[in-house]
Protein backbone atom coordinates (compact mmCIF):
# COMPACT_ATOMS: atom_id res chain seq x y z
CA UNK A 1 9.28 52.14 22.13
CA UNK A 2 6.16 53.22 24.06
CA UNK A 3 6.10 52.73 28.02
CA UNK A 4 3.32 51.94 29.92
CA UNK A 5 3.43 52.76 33.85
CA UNK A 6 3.81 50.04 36.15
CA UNK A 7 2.98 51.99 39.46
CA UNK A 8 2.30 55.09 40.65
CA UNK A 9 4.22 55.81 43.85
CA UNK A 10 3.22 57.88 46.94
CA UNK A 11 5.76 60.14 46.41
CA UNK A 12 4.50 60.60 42.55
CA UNK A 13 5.88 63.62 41.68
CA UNK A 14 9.76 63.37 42.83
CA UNK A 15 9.51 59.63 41.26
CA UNK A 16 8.64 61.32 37.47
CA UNK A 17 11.30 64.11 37.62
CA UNK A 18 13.56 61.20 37.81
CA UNK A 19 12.69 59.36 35.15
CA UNK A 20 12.61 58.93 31.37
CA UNK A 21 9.20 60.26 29.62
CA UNK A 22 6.55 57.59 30.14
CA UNK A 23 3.56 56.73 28.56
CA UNK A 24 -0.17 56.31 30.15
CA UNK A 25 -1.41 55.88 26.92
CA UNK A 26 0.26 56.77 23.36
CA UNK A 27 -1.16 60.31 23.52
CA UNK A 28 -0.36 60.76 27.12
CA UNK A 29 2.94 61.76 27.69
CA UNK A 30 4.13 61.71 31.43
CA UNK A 31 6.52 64.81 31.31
CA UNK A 32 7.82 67.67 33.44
CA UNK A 33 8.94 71.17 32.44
CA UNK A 34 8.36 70.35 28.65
CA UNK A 35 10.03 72.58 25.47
CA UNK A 36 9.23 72.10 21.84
CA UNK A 37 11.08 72.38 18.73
CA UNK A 38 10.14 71.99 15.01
CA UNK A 39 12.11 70.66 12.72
CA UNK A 40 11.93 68.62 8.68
CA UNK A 41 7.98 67.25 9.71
CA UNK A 42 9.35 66.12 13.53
CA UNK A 43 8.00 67.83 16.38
CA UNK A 44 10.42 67.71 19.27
CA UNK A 45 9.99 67.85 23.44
CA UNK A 46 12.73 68.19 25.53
CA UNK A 47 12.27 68.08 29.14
CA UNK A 48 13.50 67.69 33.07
CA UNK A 49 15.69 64.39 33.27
CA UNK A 50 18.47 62.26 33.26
CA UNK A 51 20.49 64.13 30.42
CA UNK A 52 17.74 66.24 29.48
CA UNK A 53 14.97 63.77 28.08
CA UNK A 54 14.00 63.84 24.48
CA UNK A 55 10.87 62.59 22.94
CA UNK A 56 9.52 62.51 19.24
CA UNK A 57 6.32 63.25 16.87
CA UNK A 58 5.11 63.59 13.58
CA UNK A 59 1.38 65.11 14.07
CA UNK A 60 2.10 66.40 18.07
CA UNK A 61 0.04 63.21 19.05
CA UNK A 62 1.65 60.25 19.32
CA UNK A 63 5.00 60.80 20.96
CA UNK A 64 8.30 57.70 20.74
CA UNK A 65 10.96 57.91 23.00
CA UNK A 66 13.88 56.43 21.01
CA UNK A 67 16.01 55.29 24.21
CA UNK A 68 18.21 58.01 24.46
CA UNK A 69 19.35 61.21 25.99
CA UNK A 70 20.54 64.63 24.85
CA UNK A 71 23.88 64.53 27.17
CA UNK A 72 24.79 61.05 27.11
CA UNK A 73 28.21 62.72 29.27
CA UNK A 74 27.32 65.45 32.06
CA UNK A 75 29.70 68.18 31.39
CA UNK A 76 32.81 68.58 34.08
CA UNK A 77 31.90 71.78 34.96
CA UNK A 78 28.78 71.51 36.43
CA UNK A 79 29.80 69.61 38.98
CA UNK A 80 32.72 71.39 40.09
CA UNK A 81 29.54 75.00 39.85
CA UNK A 82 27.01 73.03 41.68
CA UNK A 83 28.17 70.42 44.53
CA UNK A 84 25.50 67.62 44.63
CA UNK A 85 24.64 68.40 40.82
CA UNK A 86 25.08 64.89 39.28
CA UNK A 87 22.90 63.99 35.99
CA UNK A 88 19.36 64.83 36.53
CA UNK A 89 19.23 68.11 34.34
CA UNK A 90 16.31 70.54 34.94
CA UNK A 91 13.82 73.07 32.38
CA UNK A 92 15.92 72.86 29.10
CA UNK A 93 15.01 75.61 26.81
CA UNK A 94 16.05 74.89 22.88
CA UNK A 95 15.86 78.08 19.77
CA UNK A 96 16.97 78.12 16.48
CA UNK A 97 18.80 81.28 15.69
CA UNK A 98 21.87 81.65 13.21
CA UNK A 99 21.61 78.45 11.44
CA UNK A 100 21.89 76.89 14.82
CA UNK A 101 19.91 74.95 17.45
CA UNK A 102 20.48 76.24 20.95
CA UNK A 103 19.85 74.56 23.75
CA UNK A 104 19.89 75.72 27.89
CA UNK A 105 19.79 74.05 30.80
CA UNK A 106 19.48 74.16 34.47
CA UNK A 107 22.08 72.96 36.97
CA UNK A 108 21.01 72.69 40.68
CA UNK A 109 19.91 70.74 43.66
CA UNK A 110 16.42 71.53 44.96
CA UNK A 111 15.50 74.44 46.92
CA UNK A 112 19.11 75.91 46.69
CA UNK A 113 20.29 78.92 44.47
CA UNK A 114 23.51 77.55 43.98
CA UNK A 115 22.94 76.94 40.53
CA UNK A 116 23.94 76.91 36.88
CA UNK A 117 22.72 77.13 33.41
CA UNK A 118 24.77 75.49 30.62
CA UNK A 119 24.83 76.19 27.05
CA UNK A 120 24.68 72.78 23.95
CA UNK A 121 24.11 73.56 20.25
CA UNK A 122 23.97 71.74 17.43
CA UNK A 123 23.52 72.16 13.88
CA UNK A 124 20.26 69.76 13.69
CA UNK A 125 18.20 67.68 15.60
CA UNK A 126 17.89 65.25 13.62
CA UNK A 127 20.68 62.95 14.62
CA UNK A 128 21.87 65.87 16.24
CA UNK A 129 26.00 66.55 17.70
CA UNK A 130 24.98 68.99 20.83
CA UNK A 131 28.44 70.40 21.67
CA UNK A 132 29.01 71.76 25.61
CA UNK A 133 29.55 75.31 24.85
CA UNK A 134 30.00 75.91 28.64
CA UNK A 135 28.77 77.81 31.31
CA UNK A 136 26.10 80.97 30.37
CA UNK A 137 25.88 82.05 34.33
CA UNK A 138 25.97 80.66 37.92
CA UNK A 139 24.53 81.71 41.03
CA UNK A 140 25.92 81.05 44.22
CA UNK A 141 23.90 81.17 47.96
CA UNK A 142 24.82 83.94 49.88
CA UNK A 143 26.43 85.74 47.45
CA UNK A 144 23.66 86.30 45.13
CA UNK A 145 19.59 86.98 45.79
CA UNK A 146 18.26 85.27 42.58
CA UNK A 147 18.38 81.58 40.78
CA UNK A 148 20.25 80.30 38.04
CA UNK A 149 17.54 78.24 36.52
CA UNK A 150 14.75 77.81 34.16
CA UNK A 151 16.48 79.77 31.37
CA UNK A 152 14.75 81.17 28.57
CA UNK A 153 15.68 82.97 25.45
CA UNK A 154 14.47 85.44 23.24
CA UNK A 155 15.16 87.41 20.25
CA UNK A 156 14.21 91.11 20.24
CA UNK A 157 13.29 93.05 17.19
CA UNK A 158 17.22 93.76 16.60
CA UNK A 159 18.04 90.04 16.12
CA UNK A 160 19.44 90.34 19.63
CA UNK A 161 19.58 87.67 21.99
CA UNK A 162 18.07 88.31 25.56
CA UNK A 163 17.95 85.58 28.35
CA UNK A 164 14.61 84.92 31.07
CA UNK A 165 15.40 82.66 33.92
CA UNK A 166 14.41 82.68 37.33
CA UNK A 167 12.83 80.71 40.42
CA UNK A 168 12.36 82.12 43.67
CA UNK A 169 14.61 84.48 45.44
CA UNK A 170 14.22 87.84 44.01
CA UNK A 171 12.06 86.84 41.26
CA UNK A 172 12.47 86.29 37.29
CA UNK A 173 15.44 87.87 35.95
CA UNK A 174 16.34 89.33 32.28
CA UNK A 175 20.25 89.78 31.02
CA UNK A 176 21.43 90.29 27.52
CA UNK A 177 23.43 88.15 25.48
CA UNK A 178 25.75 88.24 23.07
CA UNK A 179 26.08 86.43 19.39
CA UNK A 180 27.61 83.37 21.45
CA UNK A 181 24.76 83.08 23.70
CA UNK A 182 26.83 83.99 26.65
CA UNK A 183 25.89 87.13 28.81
CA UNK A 184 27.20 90.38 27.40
CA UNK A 185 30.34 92.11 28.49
CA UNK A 186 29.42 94.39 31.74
CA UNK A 187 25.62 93.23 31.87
CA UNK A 188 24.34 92.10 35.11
CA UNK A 189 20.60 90.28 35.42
CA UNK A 190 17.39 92.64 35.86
CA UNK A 191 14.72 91.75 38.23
CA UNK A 192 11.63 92.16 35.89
CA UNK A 193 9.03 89.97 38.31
CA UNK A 194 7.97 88.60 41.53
CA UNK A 195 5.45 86.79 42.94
CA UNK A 196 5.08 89.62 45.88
CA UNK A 197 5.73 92.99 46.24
CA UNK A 198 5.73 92.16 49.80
CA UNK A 199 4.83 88.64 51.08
CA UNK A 200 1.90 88.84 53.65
CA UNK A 201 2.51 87.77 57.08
CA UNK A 202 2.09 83.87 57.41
CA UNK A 203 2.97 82.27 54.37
CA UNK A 204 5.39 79.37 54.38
CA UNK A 205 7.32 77.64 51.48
CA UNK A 206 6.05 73.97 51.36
CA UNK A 207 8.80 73.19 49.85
CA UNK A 208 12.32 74.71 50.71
CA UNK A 209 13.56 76.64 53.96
CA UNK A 210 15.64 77.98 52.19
CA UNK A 211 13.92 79.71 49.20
CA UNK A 212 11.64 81.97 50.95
CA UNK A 213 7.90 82.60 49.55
CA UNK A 214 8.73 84.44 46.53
CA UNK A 215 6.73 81.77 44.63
CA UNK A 216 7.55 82.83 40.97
CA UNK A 217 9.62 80.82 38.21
CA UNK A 218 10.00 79.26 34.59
CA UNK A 219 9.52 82.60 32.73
CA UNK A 220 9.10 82.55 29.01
CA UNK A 221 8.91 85.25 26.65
CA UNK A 222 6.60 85.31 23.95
CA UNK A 223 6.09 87.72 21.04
CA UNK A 224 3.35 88.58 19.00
CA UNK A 225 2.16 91.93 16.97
CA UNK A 226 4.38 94.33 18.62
CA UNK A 227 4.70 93.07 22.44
CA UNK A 228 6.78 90.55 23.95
CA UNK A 229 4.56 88.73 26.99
CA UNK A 230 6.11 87.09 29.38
CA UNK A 231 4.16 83.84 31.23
CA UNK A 232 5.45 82.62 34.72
CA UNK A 233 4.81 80.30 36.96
CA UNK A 234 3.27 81.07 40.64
CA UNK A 235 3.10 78.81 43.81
CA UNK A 236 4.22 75.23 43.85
CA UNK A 237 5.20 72.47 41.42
CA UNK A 238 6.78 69.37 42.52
CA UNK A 239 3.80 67.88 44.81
CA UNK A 240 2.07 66.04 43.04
CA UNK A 241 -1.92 66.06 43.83
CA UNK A 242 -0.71 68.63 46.32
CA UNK A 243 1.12 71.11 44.25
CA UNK A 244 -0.34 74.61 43.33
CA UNK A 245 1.21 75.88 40.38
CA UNK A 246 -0.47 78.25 37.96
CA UNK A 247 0.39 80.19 35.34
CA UNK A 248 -0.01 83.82 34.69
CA UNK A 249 0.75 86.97 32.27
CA UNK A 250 1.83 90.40 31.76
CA UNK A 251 3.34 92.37 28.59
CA UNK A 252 5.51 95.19 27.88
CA UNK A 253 6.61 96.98 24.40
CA UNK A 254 9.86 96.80 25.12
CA UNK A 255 11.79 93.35 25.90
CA UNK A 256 13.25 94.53 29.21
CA UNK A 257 9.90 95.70 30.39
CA UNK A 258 8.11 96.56 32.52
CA UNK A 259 5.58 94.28 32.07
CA UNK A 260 1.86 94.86 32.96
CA UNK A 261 -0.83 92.42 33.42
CA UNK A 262 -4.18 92.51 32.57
CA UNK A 263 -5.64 95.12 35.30
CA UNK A 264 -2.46 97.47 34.69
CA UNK A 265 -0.71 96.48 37.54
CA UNK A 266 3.85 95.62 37.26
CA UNK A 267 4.55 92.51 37.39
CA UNK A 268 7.47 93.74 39.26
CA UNK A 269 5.34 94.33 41.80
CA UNK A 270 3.46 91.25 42.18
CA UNK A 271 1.35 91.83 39.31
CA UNK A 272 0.12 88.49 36.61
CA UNK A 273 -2.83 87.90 35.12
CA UNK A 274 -3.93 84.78 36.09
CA UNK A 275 -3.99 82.37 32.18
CA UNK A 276 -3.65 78.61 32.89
CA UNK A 277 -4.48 76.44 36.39
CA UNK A 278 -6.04 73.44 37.02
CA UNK A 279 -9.44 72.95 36.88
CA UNK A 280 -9.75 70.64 39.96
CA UNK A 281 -11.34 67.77 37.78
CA UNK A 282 -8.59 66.31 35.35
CA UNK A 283 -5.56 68.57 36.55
CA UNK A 284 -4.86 70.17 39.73
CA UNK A 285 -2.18 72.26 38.45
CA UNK A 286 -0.45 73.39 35.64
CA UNK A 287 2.67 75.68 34.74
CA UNK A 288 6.32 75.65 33.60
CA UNK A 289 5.42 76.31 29.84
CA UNK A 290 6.12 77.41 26.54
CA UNK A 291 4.68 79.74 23.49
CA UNK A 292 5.05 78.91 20.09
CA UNK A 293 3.93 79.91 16.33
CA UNK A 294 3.41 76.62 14.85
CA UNK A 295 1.17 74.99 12.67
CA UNK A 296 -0.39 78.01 11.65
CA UNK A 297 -1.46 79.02 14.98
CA UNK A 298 -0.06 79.78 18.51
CA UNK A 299 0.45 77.23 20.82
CA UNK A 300 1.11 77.07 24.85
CA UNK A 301 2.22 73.71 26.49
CA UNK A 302 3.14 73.03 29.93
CA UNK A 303 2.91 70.17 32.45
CA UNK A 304 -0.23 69.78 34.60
CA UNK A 305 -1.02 67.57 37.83
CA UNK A 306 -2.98 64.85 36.77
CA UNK A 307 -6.16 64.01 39.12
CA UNK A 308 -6.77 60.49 37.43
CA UNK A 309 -3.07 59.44 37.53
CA UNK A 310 -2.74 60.73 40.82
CA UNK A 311 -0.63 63.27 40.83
CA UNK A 312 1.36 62.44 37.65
CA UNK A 313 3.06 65.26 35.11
CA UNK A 314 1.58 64.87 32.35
CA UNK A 315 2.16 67.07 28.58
CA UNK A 316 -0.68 70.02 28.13
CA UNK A 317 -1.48 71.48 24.88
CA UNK A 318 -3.88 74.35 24.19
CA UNK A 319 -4.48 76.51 21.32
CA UNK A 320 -3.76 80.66 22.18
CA UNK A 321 -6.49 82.78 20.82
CA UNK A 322 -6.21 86.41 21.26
CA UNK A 323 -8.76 88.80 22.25
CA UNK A 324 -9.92 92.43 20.70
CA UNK A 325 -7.47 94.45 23.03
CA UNK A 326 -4.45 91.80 22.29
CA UNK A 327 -4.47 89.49 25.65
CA UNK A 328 -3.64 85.54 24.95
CA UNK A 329 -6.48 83.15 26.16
CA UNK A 330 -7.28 79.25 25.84
């Protein structure tokens, strides 16, 4: 069944992260912090919301939402690793890897690191049994400088899993897993980028008092013909006509980095080539997205800020084409 939106509040954005996926029109899919997954002719988004929403497609058009939820029960844990955590689940990331689907997901309450990424899987989607395989990794405030959210996996060249997550704090962060998608025995996370070397003098957080101005997040790793390249997200989602986000790039031969940008400067250090924003006319931002190889072609999707709907997520779609010396552009 296709929803149409009834009204579009003042506070636009906080209203859609709390909802179901709506629908402007049949192609416009009202959406935040959006995932794909390809399976038997169905194209698949899973996104921010109550249970981690779930939409449908068979041409990447024309999206159904089939009234239900991935976790139709929120797992015990979570609560008891994230007081205030109820059911509104945050930047799901899904892979298929070992005749399995895998499937992460963020645990927190906003602008706090005390956070958590859970693990589902299931052996399709189709109708699909996710079972809670538990807790991947936690961060707790005070104790630790970086956020448990926004996770992200990849597979090196070694069939080895790695994990991406990140938002704020000290930056994105890389650990290694192992064949149960839990972090390896003795491996701690890796700082691997920030949003400033060193902030400049003056810049305040919008947003949070408590997580600083190291405005990075949602990492994902991408690989294609011998790098992996890792998009972020810079500045600030979650405003609606006011937010800032944009989304930028760097690469590195080896999955653990470093990764360079554009102009050969470490992302580490505050480095990104700048790859997706808004264009001021139909979005005013864009970020939190994904890479893909489908269809025959390469494929980055993300939310943006919609200027006509007034502030409103909505789903993004561009083709990636790549340039002589091997940089993505759309």
């Amino acid at each position: 069944m296709l929803f149409m939106l009834i009204s579009i509040t003042a506070d636009a954005q906080n209203e859609q992260r709390r909802r179901r996926p709506r629908f402007f029109k049949t192609d416009t899919l009202m959406v935040h912090d959006p995932v794909m997954a390809y399976e038997d002719g169905k194209y698949y988004i899973f996104s921010t919301g109550m249970g981690i929403s779930m939409v449908k497609s068979d041409d990447r058009k024309t999206w159904t939402f089939e009234g239900k939820s991935v976790l139709d029960e929120i797992p015990a844990w979570t609560q008891e690793a994230v007081p205030g955590f109820r059911n509104h689940v945050w930047a799901p990331d899904v892979i298929y890897w070992h005749n399995k689907w895998w499937m992460m997901y963020s645990c927190s309450t906003f602008g706090k690191n005390t956070s958590a990424i859970g693990l589902l899987s299931s052996p399709t989607l189709a109708d699909a049994h996710w079972t809670d395989e538990g807790c991947v990794i936690t961060s707790k405030e005070k104790r630790d400088n970086w956020n448990a959210i926004d996770p992200n996996i990849v597979i090196d060249d070694k069939d080895c899993p790695w994990m991406t997550f990140g938002s704020f704090w000290d930056g994105i962060q890389l650990v290694k897993l192992d064949n149960t998608m839990h972090v390896a025995k003795n491996k701690k996370p890796k700082t691997i980028a920030k949003r400033y070397k060193k902030a400049p003098a003056g810049i305040e957080n919008p947003t949070s008092k408590f997580a600083g101005t190291n405005a990075i997040e949602a990492p994902f790793i991408f690989k294609h013909d011998g790098w992996y390249y890792l998009f972020a997200s810079w500045d600030y989602c979650c405003r609606g006509e006011k937010s800032s986000y944009n989304v930028v790039v760097g690469r590195s031969k080896k999955v653990n980095g470093p990764y360079i940008d554009r102009e050969g400067r470490k992302m580490i250090d505050g480095g990104g080539t700048v790859f997706f924003q808004g264009d001021k006319k139909e979005f005013e931002a864009a970020g939190h997205c994904a890479v893909y190889h489908m269809d025959n072609k390469d494929i980055f999707i993300c939310h943006g800020y919609s200027i006509p709907m007034h502030g409103q997520s909505i789903l993004i779609q561009k083709e990636i084409k790549w340039t002589a010396d091997g940089w993505p552009e759309v």
